[in-house]
Protein backbone atom coordinates (compact mmCIF):
# COMPACT_ATOMS: atom_id res chain seq x y z
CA UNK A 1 99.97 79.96 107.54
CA UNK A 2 97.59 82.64 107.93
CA UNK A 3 94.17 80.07 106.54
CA UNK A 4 91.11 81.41 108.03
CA UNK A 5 92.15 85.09 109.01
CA UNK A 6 90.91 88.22 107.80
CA UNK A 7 93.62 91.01 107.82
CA UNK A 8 92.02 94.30 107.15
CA UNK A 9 94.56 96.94 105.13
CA UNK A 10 93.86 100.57 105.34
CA UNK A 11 95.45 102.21 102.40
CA UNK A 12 96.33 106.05 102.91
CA UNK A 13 97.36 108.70 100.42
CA UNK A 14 100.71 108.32 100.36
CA UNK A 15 103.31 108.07 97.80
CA UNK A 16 104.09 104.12 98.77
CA UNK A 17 100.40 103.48 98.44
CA UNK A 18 101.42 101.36 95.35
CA UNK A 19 103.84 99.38 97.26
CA UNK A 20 100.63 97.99 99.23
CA UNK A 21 99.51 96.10 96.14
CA UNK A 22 102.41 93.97 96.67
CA UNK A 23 101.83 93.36 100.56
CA UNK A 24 98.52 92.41 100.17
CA UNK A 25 99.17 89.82 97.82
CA UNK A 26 102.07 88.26 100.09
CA UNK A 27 99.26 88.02 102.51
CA UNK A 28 96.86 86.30 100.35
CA UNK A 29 99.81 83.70 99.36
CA UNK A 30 99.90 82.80 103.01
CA UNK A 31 96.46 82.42 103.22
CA UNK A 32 95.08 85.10 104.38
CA UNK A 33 90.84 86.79 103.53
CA UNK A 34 91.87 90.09 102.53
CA UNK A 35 90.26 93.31 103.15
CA UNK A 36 91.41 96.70 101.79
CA UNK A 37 89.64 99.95 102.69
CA UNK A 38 91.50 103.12 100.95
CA UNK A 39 91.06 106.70 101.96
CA UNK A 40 89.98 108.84 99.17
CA UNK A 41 93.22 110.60 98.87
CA UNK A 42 94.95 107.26 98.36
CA UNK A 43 92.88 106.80 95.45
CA UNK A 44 95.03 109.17 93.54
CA UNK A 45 98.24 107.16 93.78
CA UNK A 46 96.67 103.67 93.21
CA UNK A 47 93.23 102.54 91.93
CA UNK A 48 90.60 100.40 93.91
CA UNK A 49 90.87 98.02 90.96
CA UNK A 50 94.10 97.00 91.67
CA UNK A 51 93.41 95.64 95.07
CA UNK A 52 89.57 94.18 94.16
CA UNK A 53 91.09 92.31 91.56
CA UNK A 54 94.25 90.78 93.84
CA UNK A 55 91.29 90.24 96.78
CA UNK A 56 88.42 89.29 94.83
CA UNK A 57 86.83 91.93 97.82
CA UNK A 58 85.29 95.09 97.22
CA UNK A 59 87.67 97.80 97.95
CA UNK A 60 86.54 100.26 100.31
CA UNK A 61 86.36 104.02 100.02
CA UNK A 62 82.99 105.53 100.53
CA UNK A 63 81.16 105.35 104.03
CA UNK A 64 78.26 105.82 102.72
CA UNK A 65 78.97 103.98 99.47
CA UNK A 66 74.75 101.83 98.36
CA UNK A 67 76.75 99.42 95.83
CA UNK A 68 77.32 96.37 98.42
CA UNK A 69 75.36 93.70 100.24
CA UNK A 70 73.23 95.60 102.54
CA UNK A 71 75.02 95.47 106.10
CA UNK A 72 76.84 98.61 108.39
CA UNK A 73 80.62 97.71 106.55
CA UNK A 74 82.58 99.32 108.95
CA UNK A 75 80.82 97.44 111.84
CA UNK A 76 80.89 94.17 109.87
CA UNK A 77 84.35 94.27 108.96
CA UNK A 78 85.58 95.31 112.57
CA UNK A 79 83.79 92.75 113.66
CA UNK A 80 85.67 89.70 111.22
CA UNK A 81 89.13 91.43 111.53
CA UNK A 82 91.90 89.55 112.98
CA UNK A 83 94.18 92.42 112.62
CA UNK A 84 94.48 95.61 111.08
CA UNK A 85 96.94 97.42 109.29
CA UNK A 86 97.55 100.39 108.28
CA UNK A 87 99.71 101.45 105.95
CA UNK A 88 101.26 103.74 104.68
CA UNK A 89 99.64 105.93 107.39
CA UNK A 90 99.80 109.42 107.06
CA UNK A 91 100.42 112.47 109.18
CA UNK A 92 96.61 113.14 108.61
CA UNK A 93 95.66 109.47 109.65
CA UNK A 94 97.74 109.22 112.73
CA UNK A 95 96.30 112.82 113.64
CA UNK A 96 92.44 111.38 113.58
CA UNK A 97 93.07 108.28 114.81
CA UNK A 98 94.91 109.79 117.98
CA UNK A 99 92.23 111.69 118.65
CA UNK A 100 89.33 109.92 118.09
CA UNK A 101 88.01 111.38 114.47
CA UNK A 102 86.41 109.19 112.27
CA UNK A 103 85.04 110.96 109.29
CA UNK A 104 85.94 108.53 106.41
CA UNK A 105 85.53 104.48 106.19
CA UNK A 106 89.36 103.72 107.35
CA UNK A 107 89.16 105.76 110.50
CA UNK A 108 85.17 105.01 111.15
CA UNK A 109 86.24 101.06 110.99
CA UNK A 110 89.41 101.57 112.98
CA UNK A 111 87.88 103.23 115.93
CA UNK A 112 85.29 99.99 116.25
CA UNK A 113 88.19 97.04 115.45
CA UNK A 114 88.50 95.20 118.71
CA UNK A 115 91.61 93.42 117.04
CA UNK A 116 95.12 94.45 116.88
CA UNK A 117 95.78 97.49 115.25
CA UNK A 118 99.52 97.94 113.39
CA UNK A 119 100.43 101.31 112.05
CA UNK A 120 102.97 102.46 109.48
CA UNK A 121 104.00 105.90 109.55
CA UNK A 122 105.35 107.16 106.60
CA UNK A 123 105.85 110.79 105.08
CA UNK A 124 108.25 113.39 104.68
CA UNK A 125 111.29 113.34 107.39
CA UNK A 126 110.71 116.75 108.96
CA UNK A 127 106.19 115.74 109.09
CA UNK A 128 107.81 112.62 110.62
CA UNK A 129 109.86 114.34 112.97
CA UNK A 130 107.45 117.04 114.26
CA UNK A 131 106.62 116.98 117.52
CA UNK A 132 102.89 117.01 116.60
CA UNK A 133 103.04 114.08 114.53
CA UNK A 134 105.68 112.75 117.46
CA UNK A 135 103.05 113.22 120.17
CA UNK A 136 100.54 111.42 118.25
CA UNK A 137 102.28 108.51 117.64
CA UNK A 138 102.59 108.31 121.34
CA UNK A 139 98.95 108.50 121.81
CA UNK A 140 97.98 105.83 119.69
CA UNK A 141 101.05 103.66 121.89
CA UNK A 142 99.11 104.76 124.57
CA UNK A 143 95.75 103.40 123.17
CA UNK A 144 97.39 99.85 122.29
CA UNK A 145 98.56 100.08 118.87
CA UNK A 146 100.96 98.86 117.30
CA UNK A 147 103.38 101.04 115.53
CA UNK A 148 105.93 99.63 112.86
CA UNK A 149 108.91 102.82 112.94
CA UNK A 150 110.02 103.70 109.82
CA UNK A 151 113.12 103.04 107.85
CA UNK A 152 115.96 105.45 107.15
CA UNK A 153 116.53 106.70 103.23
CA UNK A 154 115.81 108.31 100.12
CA UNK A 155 112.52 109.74 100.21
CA UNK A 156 110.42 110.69 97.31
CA UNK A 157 110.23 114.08 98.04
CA UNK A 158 114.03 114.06 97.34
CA UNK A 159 114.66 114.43 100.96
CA UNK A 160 117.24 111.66 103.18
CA UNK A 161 116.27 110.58 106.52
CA UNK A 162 113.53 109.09 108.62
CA UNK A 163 109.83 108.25 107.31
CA UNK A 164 110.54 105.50 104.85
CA UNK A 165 107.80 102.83 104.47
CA UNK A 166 109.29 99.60 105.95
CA UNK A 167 109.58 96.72 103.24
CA UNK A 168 106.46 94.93 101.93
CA UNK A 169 108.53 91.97 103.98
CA UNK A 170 108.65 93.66 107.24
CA UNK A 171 105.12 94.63 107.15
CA UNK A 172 103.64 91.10 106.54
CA UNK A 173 105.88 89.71 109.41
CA UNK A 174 104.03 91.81 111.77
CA UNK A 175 100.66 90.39 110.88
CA UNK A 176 102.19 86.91 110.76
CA UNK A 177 103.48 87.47 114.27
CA UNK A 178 100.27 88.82 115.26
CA UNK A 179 97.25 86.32 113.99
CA UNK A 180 99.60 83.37 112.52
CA UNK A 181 99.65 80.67 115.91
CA UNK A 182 97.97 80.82 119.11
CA UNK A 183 100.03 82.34 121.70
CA UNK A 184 100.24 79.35 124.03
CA UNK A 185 104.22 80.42 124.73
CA UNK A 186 103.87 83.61 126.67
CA UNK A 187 105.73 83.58 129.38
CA UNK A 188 108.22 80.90 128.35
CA UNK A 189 111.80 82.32 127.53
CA UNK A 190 113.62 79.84 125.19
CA UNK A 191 117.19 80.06 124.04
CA UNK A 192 118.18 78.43 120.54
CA UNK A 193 121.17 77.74 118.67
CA UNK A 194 121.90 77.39 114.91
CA UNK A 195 124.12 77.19 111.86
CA UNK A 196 127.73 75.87 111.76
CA UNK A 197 130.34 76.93 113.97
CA UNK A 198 134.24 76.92 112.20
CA UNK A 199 137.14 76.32 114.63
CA UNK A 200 140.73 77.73 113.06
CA UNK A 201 143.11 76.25 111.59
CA UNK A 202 145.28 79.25 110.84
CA UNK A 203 144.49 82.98 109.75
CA UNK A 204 142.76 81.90 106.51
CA UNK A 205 141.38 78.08 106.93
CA UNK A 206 139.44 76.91 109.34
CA UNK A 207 136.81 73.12 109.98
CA UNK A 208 133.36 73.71 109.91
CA UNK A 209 130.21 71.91 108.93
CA UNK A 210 127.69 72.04 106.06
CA UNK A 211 124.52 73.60 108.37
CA UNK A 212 123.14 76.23 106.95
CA UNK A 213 120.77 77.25 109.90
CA UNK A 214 117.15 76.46 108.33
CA UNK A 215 116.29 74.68 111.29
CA UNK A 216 116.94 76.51 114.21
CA UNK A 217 115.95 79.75 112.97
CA UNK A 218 112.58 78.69 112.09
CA UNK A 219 112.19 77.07 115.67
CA UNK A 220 113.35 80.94 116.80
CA UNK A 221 110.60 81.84 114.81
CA UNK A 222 108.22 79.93 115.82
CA UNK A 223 108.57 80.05 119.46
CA UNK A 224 108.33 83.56 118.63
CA UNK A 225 105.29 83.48 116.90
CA UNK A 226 103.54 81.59 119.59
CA UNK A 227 104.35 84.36 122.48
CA UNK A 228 107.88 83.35 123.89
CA UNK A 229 110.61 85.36 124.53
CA UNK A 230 113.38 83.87 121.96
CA UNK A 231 117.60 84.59 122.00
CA UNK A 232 119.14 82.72 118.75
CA UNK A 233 122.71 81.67 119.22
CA UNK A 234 123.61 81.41 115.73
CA UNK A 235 126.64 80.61 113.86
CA UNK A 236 127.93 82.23 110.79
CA UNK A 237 124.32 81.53 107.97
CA UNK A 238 123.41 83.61 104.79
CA UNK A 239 120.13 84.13 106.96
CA UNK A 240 118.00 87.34 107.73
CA UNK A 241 118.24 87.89 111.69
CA UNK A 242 114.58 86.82 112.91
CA UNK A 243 112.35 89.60 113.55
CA UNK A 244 111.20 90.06 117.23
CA UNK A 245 114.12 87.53 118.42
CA UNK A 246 117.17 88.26 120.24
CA UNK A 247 120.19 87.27 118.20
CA UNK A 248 123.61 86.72 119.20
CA UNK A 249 126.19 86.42 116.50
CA UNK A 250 129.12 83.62 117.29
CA UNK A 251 131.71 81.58 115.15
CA UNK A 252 133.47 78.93 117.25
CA UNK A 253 132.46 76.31 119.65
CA UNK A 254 134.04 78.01 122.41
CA UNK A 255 132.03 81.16 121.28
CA UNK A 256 128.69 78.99 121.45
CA UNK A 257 129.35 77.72 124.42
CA UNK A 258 130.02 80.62 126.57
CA UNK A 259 126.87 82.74 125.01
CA UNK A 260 124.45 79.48 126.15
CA UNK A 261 126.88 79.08 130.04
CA UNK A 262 125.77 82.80 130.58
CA UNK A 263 122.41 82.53 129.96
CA UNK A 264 120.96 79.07 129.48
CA UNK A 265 119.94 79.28 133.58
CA UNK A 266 117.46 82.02 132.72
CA UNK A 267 115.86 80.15 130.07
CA UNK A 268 112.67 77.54 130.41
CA UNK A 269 113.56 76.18 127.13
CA UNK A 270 117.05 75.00 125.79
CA UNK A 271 116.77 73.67 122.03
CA UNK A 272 120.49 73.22 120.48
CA UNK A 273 119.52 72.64 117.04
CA UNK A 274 123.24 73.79 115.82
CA UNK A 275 125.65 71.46 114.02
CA UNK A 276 128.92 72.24 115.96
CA UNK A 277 132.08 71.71 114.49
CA UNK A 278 133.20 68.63 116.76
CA UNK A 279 136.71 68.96 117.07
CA UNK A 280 139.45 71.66 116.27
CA UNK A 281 143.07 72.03 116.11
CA UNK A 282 145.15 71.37 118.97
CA UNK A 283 147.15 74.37 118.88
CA UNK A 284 147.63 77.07 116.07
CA UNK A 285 151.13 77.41 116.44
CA UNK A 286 153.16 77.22 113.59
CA UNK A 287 153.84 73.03 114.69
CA UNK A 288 150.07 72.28 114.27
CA UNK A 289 150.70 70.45 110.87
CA UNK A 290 152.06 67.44 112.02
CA UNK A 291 153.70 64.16 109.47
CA UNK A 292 152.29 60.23 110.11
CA UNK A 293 153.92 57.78 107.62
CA UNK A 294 155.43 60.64 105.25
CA UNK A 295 151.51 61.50 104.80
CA UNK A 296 150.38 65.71 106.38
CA UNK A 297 147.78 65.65 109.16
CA UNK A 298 146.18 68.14 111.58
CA UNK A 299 146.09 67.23 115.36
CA UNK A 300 142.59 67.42 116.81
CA UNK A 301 140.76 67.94 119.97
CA UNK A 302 137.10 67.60 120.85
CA UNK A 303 135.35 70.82 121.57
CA UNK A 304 133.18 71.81 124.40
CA UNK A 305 130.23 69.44 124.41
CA UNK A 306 127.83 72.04 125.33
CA UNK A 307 124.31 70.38 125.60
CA UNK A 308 125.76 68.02 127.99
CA UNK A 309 127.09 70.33 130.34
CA UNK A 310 123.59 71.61 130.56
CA UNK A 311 122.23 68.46 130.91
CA UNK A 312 124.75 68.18 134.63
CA UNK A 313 124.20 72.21 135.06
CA UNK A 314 120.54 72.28 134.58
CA UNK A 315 117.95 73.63 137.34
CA UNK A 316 114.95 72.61 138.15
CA UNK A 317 111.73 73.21 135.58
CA UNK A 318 114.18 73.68 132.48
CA UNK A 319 113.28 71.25 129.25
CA UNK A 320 116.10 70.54 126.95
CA UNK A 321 116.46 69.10 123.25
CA UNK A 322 119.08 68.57 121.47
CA UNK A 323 119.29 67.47 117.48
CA UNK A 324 121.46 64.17 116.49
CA UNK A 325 121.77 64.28 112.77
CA UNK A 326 123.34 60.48 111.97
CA UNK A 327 124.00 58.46 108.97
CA UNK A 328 123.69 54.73 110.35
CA UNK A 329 121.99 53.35 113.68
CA UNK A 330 119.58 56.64 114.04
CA UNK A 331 117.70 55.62 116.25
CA UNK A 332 119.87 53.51 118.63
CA UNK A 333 122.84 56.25 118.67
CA UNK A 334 119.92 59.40 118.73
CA UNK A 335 118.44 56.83 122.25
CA UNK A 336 122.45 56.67 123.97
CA UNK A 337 122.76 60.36 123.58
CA UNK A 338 119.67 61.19 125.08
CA UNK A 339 120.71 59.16 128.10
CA UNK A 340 124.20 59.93 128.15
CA UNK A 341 123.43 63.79 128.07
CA UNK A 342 120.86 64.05 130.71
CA UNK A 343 118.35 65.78 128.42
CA UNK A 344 114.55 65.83 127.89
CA UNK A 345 114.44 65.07 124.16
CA UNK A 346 116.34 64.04 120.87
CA UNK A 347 114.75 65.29 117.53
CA UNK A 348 117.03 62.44 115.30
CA UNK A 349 117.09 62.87 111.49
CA UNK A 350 119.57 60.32 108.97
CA UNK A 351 121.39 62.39 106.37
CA UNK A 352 120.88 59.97 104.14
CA UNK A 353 116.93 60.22 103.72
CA UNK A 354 115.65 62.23 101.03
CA UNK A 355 114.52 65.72 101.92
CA UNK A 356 116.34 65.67 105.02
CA UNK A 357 119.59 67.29 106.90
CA UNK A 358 121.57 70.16 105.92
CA UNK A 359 120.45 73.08 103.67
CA UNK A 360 117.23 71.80 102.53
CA UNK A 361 113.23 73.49 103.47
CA UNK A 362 111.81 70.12 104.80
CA UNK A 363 113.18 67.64 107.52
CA UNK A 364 112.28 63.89 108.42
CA UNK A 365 112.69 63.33 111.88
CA UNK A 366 111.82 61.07 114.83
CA UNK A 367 111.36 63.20 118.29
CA UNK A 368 112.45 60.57 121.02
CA UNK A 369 112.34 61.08 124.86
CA UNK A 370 113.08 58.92 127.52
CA UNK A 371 109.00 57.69 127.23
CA UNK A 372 108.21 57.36 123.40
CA UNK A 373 109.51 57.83 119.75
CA UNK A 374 106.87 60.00 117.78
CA UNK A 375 108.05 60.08 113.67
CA UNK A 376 107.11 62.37 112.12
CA UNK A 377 106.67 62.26 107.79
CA UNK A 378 108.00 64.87 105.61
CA UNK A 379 107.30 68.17 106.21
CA UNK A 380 108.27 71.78 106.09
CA UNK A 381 110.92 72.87 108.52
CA UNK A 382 108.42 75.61 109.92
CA UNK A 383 105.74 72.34 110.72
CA UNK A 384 108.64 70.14 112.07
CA UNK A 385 109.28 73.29 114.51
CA UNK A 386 105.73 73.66 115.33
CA UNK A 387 105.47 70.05 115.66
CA UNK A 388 108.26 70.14 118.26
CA UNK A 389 107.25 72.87 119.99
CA UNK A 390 103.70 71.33 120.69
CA UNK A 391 105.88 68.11 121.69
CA UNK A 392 107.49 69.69 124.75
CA UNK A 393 104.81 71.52 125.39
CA UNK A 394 102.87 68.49 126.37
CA UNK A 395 105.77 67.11 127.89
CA UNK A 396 106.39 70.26 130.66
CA UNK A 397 103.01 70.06 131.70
């Protein structure tokens, strides 16, 4: 994901220095030429060895430091930097870098990065807090940087409250979002549903599906990453709200539909890629269990079918795909719906084909509009997303 980017890491002396060690190598996992330059006080809560050896870089500490190839370092690595970050930044750090100091190798190369700068604040709740440290933060704001805000807890100090070092997690999503994909979205506001939605049968059962969500949240992700503005309509997953998305939590069809009726008209993009629960119980009153032939039964009606009221409610300039997930006759059933439902594009997949359909990482699928059928081999769920996205790209120019 992150193949031929240099991330520069500025390590300050703070207690969660050590927790950097682990960041950086999520970051070289994804790819990424890591750089680490570390203040000298952060030297005394983790050693440069640690992060040469994860980096196969030398470590940075000294300015002035004669053991390298000869070449100005904090010029050189401004210059390669896709993105910097620095964290755990300190009181201290925020302080120079707000006001223009550079008197070590961390501040010297952050003054002449022409790249993104992220900063993590972290310290003691009442440093955090202090107006000083407060005003600062808003200067570097000011100045175009980036700041990540702290998490709530425990501190080391013993203290509970504000100045936590976000998770290793949270801080490689940043840089992700940052450098991962070209930002050829911006501007684009796309709306996206996912996961199952359960219609009920009483006050404990209910029908639902087997989607677990993979797929639309990493097209929310994706869309994301490339620049647009992204609301997730998702259904009840085990899956971690995407960062920098707008998510709205629903459970039934009805719920689905009325969170897409309100806002789909503002949206550019409409991508359903939810598997909604079809049909649902004709009432809930105690009668709904009905007898056929001595045999139990529940009475059924079909729910809202929500991408094709779009597809009759849609303005001008809007693209829309929907997902048909089949099991025979893909490709002639995945053709009638796109016809049928007035929409722009049918990403198809067949249950039945290995590494496809519900709950798995990859996908097979054929994208079909009303010009061509493009299928694409198996592949991650992030690259079928990416692969999609690029699709109706093309197609709204």
């Amino acid at each position: 994901m992150l193949k031929g980017k240099t991330v520069l890491v500025g390590v300050t002396g703070g207690i969660a220095s050590y927790k950097m060690a682990n960041c950086v190598s999520m970051l070289l996992k994804l790819g990424a030429d890591v750089h680490v330059i570390m203040t000298e006080n952060a030297c005394h809560f983790i050693n440069p060895i640690t992060f040469e050896t994860l980096t196969g870089n030398k470590c940075m500490v000294d300015t002035f430091d004669r053991n390298f190839q000869f070449h100005v370092a904090h010029v050189s690595l401004a210059k390669k930097a896709d993105v910097f970050l620095i964290s755990p930044a300190t009181a201290n750090v925020i302080g120079k870098l707000a006001n223009g100091i550079a008197d070590d190798m961390l501040t010297t190369t952050a003054l002449a990065c022409r790249c993104t700068k992220i900063v993590a604040p972290a310290m003691n709740t009442a440093m955090y807090q202090n107006e000083i440290v407060q005003d600062n933060i808003r200067k570097l704001q000011h100045y175009n940087f980036k700041i990540i805000m702290p998490d709530s807890g425990y501190l080391a100090c013993g203290d509970t409250g504000e100045g936590k070092m976000p998770s290793e997690d949270i801080l490689v999503e940043h840089v992700v979002h940052e450098i991962a994909y070209k930002k050829d979205m911006v501007g684009k506001r796309v709306i996206v549903s996912a996961g199952p939605t359960q219609e009920a049968i009483d006050p404990v059962r209910y029908i639902t599906n087997h989607s677990t969500g993979k797929m639309g949240y990493e097209i929310a992700k994706a869309a994301s990453r490339r620049g647009a503005q992204v609301t997730l309509v998702s259904g009840n997953t085990s899956l971690k709200p995407p960062m920098f998305v707008e998510t709205i939590n629903i459970v039934s069809a009805k719920d689905m539909f009325e969170a897409f009726r309100d806002r789909f008209l503002d949206n550019d993009i409409i991508i359903k890629a939810a598997a909604v629960a079809d049909y649902k119980p004709k009432t809930i009153a105690d009668n709904k269990i009905k007898k056929k032939d001595g045999d139990m039964f529940i009475e059924l009606d079909r729910t809202t079918d929500i991408i094709k009221y779009m597809g009759e409610h849609r303005r001008e300039g809007q693209y829309i795909c929907g997902f048909s997930m089949e099991t025979e006759n893909m490709l002639e059933n995945s053709r009638a719906k796109l016809k049928k439902k007035n929409i722009d594009m049918i990403v198809a997949n067949n249950l039945k084909e290995k590494g496809a359909g519900f709950g798995t990482d990859t996908n097979v699928v054929t994208i079909i509009t009303a010009e061509d059928e493009k299928q694409l081999e198996l592949m991650s769920k992030e690259e079928v997303s990416n692969k999609i996205l690029d699709e109706i790209l093309e197609k709204m120019k």
